[in-house]
C-alpha atoms as a PDB file:
ATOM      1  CA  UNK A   1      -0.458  32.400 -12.176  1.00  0.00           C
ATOM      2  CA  UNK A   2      -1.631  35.865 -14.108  1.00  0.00           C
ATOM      3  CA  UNK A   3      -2.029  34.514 -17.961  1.00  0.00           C
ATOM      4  CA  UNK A   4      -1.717  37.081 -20.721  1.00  0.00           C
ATOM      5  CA  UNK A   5      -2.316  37.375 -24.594  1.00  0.00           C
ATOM      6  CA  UNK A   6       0.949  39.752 -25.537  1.00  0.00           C
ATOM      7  CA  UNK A   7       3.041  40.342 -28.616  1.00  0.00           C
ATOM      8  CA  UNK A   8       6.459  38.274 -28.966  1.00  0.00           C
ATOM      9  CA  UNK A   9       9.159  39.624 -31.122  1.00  0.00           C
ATOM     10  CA  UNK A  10      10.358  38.175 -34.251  1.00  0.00           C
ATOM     11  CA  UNK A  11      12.445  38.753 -37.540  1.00  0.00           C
ATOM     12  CA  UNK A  12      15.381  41.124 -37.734  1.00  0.00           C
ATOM     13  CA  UNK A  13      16.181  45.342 -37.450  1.00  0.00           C
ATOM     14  CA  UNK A  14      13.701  47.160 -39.590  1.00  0.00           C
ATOM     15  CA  UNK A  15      12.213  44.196 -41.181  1.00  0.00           C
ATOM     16  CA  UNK A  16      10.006  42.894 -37.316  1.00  0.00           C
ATOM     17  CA  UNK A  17       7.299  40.922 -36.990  1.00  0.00           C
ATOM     18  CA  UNK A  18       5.393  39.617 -33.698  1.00  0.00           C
ATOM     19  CA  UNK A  19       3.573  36.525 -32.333  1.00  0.00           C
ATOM     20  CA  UNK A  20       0.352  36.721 -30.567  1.00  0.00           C
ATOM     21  CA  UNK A  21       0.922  34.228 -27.274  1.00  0.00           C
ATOM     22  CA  UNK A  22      -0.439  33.244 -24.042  1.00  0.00           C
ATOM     23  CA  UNK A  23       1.939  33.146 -21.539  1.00  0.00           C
ATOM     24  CA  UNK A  24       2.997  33.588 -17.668  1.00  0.00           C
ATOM     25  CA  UNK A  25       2.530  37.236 -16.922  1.00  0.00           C
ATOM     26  CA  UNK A  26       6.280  36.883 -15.210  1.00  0.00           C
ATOM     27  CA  UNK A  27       7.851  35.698 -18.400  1.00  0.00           C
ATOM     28  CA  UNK A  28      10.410  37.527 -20.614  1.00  0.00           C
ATOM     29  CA  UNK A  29       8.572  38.992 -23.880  1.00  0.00           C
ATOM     30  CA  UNK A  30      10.284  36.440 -26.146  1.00  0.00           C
ATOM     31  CA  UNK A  31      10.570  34.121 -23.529  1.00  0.00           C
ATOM     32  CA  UNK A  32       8.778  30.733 -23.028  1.00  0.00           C
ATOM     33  CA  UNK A  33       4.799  31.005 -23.571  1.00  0.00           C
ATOM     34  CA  UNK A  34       1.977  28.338 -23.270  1.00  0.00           C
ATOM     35  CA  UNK A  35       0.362  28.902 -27.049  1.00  0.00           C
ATOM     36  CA  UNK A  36       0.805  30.847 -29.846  1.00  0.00           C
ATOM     37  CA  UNK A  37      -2.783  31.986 -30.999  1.00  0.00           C
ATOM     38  CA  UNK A  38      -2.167  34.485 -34.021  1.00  0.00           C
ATOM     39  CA  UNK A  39       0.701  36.716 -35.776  1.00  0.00           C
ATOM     40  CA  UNK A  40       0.959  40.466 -36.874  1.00  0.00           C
ATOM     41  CA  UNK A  41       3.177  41.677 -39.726  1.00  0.00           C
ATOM     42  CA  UNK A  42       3.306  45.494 -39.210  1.00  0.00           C
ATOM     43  CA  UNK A  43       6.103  46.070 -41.896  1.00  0.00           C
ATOM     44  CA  UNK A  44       3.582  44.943 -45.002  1.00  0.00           C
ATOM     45  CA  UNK A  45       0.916  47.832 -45.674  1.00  0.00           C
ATOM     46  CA  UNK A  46      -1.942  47.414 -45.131  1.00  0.00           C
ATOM     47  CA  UNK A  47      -0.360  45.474 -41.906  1.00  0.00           C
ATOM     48  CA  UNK A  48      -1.036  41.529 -41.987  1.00  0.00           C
ATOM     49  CA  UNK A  49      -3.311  40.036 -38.818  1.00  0.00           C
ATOM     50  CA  UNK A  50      -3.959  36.852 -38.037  1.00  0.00           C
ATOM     51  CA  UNK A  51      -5.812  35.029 -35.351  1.00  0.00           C
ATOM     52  CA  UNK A  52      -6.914  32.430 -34.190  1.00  0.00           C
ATOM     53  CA  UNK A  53     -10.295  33.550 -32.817  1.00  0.00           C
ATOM     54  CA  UNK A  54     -11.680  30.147 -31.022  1.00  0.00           C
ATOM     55  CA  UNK A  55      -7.820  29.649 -29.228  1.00  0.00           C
ATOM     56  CA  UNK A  56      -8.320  33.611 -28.293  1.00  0.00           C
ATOM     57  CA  UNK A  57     -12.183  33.187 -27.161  1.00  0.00           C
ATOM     58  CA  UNK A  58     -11.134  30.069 -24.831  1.00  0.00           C
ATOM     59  CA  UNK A  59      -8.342  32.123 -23.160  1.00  0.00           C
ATOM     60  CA  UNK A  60     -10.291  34.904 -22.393  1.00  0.00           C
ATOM     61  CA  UNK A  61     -12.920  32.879 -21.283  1.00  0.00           C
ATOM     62  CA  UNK A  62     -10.289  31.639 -18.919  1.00  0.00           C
ATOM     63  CA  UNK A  63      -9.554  34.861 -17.953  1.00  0.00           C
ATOM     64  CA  UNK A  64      -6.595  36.056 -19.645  1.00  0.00           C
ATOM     65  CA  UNK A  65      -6.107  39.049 -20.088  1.00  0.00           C
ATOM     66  CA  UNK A  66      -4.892  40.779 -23.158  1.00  0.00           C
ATOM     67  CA  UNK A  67      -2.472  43.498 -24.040  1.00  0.00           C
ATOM     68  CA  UNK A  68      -3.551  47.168 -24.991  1.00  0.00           C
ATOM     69  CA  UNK A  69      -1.844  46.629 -28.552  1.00  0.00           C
ATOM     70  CA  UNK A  70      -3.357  42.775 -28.431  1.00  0.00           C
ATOM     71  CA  UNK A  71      -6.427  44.459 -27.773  1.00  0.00           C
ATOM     72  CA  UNK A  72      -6.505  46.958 -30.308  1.00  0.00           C
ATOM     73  CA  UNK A  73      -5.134  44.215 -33.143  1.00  0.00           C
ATOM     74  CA  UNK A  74      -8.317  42.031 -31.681  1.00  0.00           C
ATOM     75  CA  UNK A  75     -10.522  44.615 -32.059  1.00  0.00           C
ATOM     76  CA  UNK A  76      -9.405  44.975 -35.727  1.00  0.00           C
ATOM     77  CA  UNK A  77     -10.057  41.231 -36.189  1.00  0.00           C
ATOM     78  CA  UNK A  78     -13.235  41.249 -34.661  1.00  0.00           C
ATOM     79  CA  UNK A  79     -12.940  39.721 -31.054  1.00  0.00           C
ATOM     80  CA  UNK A  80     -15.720  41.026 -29.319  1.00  0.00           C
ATOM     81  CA  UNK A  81     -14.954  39.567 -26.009  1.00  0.00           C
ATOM     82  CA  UNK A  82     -11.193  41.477 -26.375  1.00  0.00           C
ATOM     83  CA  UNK A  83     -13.119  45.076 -25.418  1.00  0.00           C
ATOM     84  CA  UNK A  84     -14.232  44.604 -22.127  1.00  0.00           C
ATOM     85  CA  UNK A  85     -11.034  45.779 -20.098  1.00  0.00           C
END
């Protein structure tokens, strides 16, 4: 089982918002997923990011492997362990 950190949608047409989550690598996007681990509000400027950075650490550490847009948001945060590819 591939395990990945990737954005879920959320909210409605022109007003979206999106879920950081670990899940299957063969699920749907908004589909079922093992954790939620942070949130993103794009729509508010400057953009809202939260994380939570131990939940995130633990996964990588388990090898999960994150999105290029979870990746950048990570970086943002501060998640060290999110740049090595």
């Amino acid at each position: 089982m591939a395990v990945v950190i990737r954005l879920k949608t959320m909210g409605t047409k022109k007003k979206i918002k999106h879920r950081i989550v670990v899940t299957d690598s063969k699920s749907p996007r908004n589909g079922r997923f093992i954790e939620e681990v942070g949130s993103w509000d794009p729509s508010k400027k400057p953009a809202i990011m939260t994380v939570k950075n131990d939940r995130v650490e633990h996964w990588i550490s388990q090898g999960a492997q994150p999105s290029d847009t979870v990746r950048s948001i990570l970086k943002k945060v501060g998640i060290k362990s999110a740049i090595r590819k």
